[in-house]
C-alpha atoms as a PDB file:
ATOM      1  CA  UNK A   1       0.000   0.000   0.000  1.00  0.00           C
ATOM      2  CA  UNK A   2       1.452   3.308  -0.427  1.00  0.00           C
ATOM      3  CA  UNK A   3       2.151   5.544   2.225  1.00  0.00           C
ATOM      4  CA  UNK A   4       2.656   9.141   1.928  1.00  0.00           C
ATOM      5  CA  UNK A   5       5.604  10.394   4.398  1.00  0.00           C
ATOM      6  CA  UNK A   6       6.719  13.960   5.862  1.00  0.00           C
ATOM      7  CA  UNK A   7       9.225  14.817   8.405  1.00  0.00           C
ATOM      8  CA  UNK A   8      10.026  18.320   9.724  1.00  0.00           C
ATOM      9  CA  UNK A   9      13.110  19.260  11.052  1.00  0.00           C
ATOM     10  CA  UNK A  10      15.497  21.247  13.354  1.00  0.00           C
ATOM     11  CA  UNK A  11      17.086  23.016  10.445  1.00  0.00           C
ATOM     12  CA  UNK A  12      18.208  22.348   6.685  1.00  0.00           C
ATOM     13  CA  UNK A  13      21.790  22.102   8.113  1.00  0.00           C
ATOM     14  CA  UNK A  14      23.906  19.079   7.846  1.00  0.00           C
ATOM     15  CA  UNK A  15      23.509  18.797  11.474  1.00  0.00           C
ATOM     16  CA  UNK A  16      19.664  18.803  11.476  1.00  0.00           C
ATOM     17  CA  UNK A  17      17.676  15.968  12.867  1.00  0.00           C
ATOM     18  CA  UNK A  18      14.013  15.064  12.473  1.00  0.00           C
ATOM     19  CA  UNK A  19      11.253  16.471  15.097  1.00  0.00           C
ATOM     20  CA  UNK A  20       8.075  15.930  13.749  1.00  0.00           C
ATOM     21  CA  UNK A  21       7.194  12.702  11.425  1.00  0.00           C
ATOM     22  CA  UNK A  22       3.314  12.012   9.975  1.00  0.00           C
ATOM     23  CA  UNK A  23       2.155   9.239   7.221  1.00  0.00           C
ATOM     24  CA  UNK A  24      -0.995   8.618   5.628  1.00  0.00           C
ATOM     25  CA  UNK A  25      -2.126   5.235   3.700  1.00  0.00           C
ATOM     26  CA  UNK A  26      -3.868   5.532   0.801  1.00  0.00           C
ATOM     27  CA  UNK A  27      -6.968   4.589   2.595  1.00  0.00           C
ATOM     28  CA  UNK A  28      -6.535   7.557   4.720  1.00  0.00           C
ATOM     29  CA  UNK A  29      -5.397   5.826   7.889  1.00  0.00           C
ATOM     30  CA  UNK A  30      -2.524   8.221   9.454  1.00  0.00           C
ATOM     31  CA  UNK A  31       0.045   8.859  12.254  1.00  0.00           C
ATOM     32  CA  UNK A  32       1.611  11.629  13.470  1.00  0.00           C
ATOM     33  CA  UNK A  33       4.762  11.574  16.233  1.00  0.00           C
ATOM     34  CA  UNK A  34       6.473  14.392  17.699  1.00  0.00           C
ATOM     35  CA  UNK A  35      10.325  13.099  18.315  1.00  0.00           C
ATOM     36  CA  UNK A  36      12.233  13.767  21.453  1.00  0.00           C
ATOM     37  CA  UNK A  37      15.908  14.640  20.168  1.00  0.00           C
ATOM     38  CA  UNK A  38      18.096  11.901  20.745  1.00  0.00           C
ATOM     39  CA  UNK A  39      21.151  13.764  23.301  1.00  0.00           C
ATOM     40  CA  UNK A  40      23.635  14.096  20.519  1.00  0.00           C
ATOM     41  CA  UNK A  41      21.197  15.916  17.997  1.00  0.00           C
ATOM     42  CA  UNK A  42      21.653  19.601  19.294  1.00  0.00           C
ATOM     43  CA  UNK A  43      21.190  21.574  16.158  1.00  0.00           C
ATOM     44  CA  UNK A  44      18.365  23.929  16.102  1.00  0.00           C
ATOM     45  CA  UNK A  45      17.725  26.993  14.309  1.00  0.00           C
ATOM     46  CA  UNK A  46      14.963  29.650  15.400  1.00  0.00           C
ATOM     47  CA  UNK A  47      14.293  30.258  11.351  1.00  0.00           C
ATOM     48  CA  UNK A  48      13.312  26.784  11.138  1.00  0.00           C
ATOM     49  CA  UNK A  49      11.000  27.220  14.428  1.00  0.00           C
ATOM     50  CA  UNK A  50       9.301  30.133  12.727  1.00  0.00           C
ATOM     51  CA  UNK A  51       7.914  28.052  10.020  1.00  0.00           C
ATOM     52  CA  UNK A  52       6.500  25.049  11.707  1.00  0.00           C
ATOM     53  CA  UNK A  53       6.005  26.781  14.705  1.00  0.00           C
ATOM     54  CA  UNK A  54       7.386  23.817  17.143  1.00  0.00           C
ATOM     55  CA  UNK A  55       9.804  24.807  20.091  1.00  0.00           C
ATOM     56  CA  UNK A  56      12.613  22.897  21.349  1.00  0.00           C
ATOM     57  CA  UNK A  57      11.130  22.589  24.507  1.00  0.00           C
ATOM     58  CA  UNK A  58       7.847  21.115  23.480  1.00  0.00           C
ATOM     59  CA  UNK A  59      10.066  18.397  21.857  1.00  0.00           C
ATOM     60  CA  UNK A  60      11.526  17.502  25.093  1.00  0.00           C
ATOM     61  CA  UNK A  61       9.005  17.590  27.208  1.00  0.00           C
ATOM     62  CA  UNK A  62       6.109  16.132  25.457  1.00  0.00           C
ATOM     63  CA  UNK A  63       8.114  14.428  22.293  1.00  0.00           C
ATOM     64  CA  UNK A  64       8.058  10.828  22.131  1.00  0.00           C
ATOM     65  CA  UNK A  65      11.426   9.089  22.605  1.00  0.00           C
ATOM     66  CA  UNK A  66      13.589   8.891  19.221  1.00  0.00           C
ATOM     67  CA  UNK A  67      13.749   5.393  19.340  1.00  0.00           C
ATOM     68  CA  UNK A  68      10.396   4.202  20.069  1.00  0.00           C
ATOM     69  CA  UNK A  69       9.168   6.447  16.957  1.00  0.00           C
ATOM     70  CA  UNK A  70      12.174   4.466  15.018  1.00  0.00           C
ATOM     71  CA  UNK A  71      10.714   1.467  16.029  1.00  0.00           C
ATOM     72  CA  UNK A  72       6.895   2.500  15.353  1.00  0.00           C
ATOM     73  CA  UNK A  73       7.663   3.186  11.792  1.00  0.00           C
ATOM     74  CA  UNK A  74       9.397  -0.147  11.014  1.00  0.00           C
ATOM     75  CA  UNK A  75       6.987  -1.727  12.541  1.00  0.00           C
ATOM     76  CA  UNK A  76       3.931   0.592  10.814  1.00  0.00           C
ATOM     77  CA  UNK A  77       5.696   0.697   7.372  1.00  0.00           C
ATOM     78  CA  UNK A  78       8.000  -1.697   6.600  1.00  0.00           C
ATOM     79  CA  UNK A  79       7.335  -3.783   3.192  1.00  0.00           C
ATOM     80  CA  UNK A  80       5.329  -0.368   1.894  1.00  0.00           C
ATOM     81  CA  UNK A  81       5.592   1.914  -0.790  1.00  0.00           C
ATOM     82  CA  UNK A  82       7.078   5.168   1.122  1.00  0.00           C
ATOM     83  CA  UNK A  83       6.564   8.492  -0.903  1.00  0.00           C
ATOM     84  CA  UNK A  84       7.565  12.074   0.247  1.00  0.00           C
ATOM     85  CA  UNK A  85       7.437  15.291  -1.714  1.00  0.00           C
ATOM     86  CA  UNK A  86      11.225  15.790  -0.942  1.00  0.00           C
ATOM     87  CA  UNK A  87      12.609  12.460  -0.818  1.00  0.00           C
ATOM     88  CA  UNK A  88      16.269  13.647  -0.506  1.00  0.00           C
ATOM     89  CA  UNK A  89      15.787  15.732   2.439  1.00  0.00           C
ATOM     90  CA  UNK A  90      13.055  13.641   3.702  1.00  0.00           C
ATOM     91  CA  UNK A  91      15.436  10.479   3.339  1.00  0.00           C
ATOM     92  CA  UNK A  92      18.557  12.112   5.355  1.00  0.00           C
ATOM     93  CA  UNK A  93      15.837  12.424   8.117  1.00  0.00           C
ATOM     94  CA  UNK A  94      14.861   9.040   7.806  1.00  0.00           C
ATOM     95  CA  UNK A  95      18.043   7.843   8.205  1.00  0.00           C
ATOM     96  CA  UNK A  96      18.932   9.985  11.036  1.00  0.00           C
ATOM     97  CA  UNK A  97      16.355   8.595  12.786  1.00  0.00           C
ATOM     98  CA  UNK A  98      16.702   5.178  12.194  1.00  0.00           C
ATOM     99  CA  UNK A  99      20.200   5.196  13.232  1.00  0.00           C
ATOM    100  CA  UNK A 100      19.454   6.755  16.288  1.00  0.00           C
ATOM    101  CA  UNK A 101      16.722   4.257  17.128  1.00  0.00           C
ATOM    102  CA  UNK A 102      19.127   1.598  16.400  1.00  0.00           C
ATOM    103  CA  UNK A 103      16.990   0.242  13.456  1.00  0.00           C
ATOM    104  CA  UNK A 104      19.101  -1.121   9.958  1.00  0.00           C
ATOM    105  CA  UNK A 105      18.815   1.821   7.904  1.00  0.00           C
ATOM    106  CA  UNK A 106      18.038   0.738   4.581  1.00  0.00           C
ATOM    107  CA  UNK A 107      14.648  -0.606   5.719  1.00  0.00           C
ATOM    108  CA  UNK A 108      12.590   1.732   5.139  1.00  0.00           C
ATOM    109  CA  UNK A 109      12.969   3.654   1.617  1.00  0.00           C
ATOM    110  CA  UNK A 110      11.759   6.430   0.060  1.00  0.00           C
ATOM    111  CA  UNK A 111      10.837   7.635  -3.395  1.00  0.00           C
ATOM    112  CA  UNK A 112       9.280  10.710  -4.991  1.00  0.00           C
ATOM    113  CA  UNK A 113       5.611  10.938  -4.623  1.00  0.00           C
ATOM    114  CA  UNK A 114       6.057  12.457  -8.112  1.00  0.00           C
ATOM    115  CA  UNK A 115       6.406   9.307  -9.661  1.00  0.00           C
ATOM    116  CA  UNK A 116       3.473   7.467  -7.435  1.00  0.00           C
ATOM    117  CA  UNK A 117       1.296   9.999  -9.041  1.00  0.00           C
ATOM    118  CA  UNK A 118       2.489   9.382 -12.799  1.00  0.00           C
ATOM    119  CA  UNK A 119       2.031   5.821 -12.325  1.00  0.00           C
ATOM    120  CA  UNK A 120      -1.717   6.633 -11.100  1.00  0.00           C
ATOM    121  CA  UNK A 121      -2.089   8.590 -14.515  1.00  0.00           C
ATOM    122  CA  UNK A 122      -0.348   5.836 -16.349  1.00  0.00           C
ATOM    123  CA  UNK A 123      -2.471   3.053 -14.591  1.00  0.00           C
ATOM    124  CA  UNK A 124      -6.051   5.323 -15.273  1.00  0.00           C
ATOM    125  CA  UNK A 125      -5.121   5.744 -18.923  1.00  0.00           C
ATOM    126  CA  UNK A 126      -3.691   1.931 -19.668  1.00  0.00           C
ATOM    127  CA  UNK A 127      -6.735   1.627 -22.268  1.00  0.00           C
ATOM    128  CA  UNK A 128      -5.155   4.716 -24.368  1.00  0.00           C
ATOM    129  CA  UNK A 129      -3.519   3.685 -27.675  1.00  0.00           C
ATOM    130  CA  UNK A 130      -0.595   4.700 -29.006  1.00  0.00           C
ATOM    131  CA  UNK A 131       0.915   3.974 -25.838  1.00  0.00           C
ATOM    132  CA  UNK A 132       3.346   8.004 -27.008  1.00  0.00           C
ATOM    133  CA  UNK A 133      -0.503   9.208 -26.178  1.00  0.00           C
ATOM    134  CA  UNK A 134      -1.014   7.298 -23.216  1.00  0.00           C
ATOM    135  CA  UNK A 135       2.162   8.911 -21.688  1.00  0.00           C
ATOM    136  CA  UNK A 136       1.669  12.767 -23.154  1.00  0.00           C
ATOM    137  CA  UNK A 137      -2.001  12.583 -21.110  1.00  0.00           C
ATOM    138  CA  UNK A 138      -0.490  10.707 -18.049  1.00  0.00           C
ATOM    139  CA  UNK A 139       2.667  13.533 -17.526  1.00  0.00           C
ATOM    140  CA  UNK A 140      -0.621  16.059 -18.888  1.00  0.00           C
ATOM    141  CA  UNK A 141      -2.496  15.212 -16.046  1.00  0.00           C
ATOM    142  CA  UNK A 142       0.327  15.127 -13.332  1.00  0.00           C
ATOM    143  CA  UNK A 143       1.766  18.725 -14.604  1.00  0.00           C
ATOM    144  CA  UNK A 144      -1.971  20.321 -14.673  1.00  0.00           C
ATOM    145  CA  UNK A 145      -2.466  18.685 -11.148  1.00  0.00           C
ATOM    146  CA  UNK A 146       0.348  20.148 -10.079  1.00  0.00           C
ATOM    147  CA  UNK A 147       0.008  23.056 -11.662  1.00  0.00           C
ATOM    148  CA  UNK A 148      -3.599  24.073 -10.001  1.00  0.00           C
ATOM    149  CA  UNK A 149      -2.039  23.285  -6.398  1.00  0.00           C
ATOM    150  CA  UNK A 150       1.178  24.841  -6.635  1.00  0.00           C
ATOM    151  CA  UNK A 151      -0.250  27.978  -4.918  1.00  0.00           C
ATOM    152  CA  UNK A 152      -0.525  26.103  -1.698  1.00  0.00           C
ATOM    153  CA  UNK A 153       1.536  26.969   0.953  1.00  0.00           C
ATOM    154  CA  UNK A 154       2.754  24.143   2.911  1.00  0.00           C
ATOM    155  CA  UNK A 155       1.398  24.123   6.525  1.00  0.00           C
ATOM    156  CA  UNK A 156       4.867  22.658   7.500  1.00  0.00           C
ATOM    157  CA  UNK A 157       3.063  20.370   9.900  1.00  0.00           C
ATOM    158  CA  UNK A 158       4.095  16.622   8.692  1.00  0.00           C
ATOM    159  CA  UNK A 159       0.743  15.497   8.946  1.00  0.00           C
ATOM    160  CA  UNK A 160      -0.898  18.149   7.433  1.00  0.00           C
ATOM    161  CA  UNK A 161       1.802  17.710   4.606  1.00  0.00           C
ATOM    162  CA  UNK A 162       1.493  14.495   4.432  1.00  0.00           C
ATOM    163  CA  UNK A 163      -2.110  14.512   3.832  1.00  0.00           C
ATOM    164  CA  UNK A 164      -1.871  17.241   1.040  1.00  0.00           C
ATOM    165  CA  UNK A 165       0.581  14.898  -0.427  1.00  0.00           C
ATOM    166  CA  UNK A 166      -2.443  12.139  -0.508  1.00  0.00           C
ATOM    167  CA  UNK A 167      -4.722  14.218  -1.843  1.00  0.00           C
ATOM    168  CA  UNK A 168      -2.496  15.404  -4.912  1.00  0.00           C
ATOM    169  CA  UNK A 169      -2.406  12.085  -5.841  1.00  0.00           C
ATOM    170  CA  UNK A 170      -5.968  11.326  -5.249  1.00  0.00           C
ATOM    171  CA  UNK A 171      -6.557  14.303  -7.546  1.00  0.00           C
ATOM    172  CA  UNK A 172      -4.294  13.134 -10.290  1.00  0.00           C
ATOM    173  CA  UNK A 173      -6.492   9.951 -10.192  1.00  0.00           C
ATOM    174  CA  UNK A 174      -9.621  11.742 -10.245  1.00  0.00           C
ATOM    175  CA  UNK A 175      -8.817  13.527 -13.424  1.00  0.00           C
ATOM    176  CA  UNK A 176      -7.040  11.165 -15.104  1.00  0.00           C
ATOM    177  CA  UNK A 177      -9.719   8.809 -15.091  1.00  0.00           C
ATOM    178  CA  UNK A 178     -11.770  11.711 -15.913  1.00  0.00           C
ATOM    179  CA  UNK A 179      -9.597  11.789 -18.863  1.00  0.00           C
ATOM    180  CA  UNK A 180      -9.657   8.217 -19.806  1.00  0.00           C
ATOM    181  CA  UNK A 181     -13.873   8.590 -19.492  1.00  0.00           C
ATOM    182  CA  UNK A 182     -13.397  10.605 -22.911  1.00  0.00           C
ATOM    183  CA  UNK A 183     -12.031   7.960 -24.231  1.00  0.00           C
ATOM    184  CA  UNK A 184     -14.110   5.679 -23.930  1.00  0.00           C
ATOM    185  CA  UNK A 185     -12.485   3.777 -21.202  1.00  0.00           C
ATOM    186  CA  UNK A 186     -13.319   2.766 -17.011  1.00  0.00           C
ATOM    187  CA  UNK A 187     -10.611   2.678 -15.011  1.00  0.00           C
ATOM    188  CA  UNK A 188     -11.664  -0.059 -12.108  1.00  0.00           C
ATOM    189  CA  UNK A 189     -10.147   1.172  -8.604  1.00  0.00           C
END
């Protein structure tokens, strides 16, 4: 099942560790975990505070301990299809974290939700001959999708993200079957 993932963090420093972590399913089941910093992740910068509005101290004293959110996401999404928005940056905090929680790093992997959503396209419009069409309306679809929800500002929540991120994709679905409707085609699912 795919997953759609979001992390923020302390900074966009080399240094910066992950302190806030959401996913949704497909079906719309979520989680959302505020981390307690492990003791060596000390990096924090009050620019990054400003935008999703989490303090330091809130981490500490209500977060939940680094590596029992480690362990809740193996456990939760192991053998899943991860997506984030930002995989690279989202990765680096997935890693951080799994190292810290003393879970193998490579168990949980990412890849861009980008490419979940041109795969929706693709799978809406697999009745569309030539297959050069088929692939013109799919990356259509995607970059008019995109397009009409680029003006959203982020709430730099990971939930919140994380959910936007599920209902992109849900949208690309929508209209590419939509799409494949005009041609004559039913997209089961």
């Amino acid at each position: 099942m795919l997953a759609f993932l979001d992390f923020e963090a302390s900074s966009l420093a080399k240094a910066s560790y992950p302190i806030e972590v959401a996913w949704v399913f497909e079906d719309g089941t979520s989680e959302s975990h505020l981390i307690r910093p492990a003791a060596e992740w000390t990096d924090w910068d009050p620019a990054a505070q400003a935008i999703h509005r989490i303090e330091r101290r809130v981490l500490e004293e209500t977060g939940e301990d680094h590596t029992v959110v480690a362990a809740r996401m193996v456990d939760a999404l192991a053998g899943h299809d991860l997506l984030a928005s930002a995989p690279s940056w989202d990765g680096k905090w997935l890693s951080a974290l799994l190292r810290a929680g003393g879970q193998p790093r490579r168990v949980l992997r990412l890849r861009d939700s980008d490419e979940a959503q041109l795969e929706a396209a693709r799978a809406c419009l697999a009745g569309v001959e030539p297959p050069a069409v088929r692939e013109a309306l799919a990356r259509e679809v995607v970059g008019e999708v995109s397009q009409r929800r680029n003006g959203r500002v982020p709430d730099h929540r990971a939930l919140a993200d994380a959910v936007a991120e599920r209902e992109q994709w849900l949208e690309v679905k929508a209209e590419a079957a939509r799409r494949a409707r005009g041609y004559g085609l039913t997209y089961l699912s």
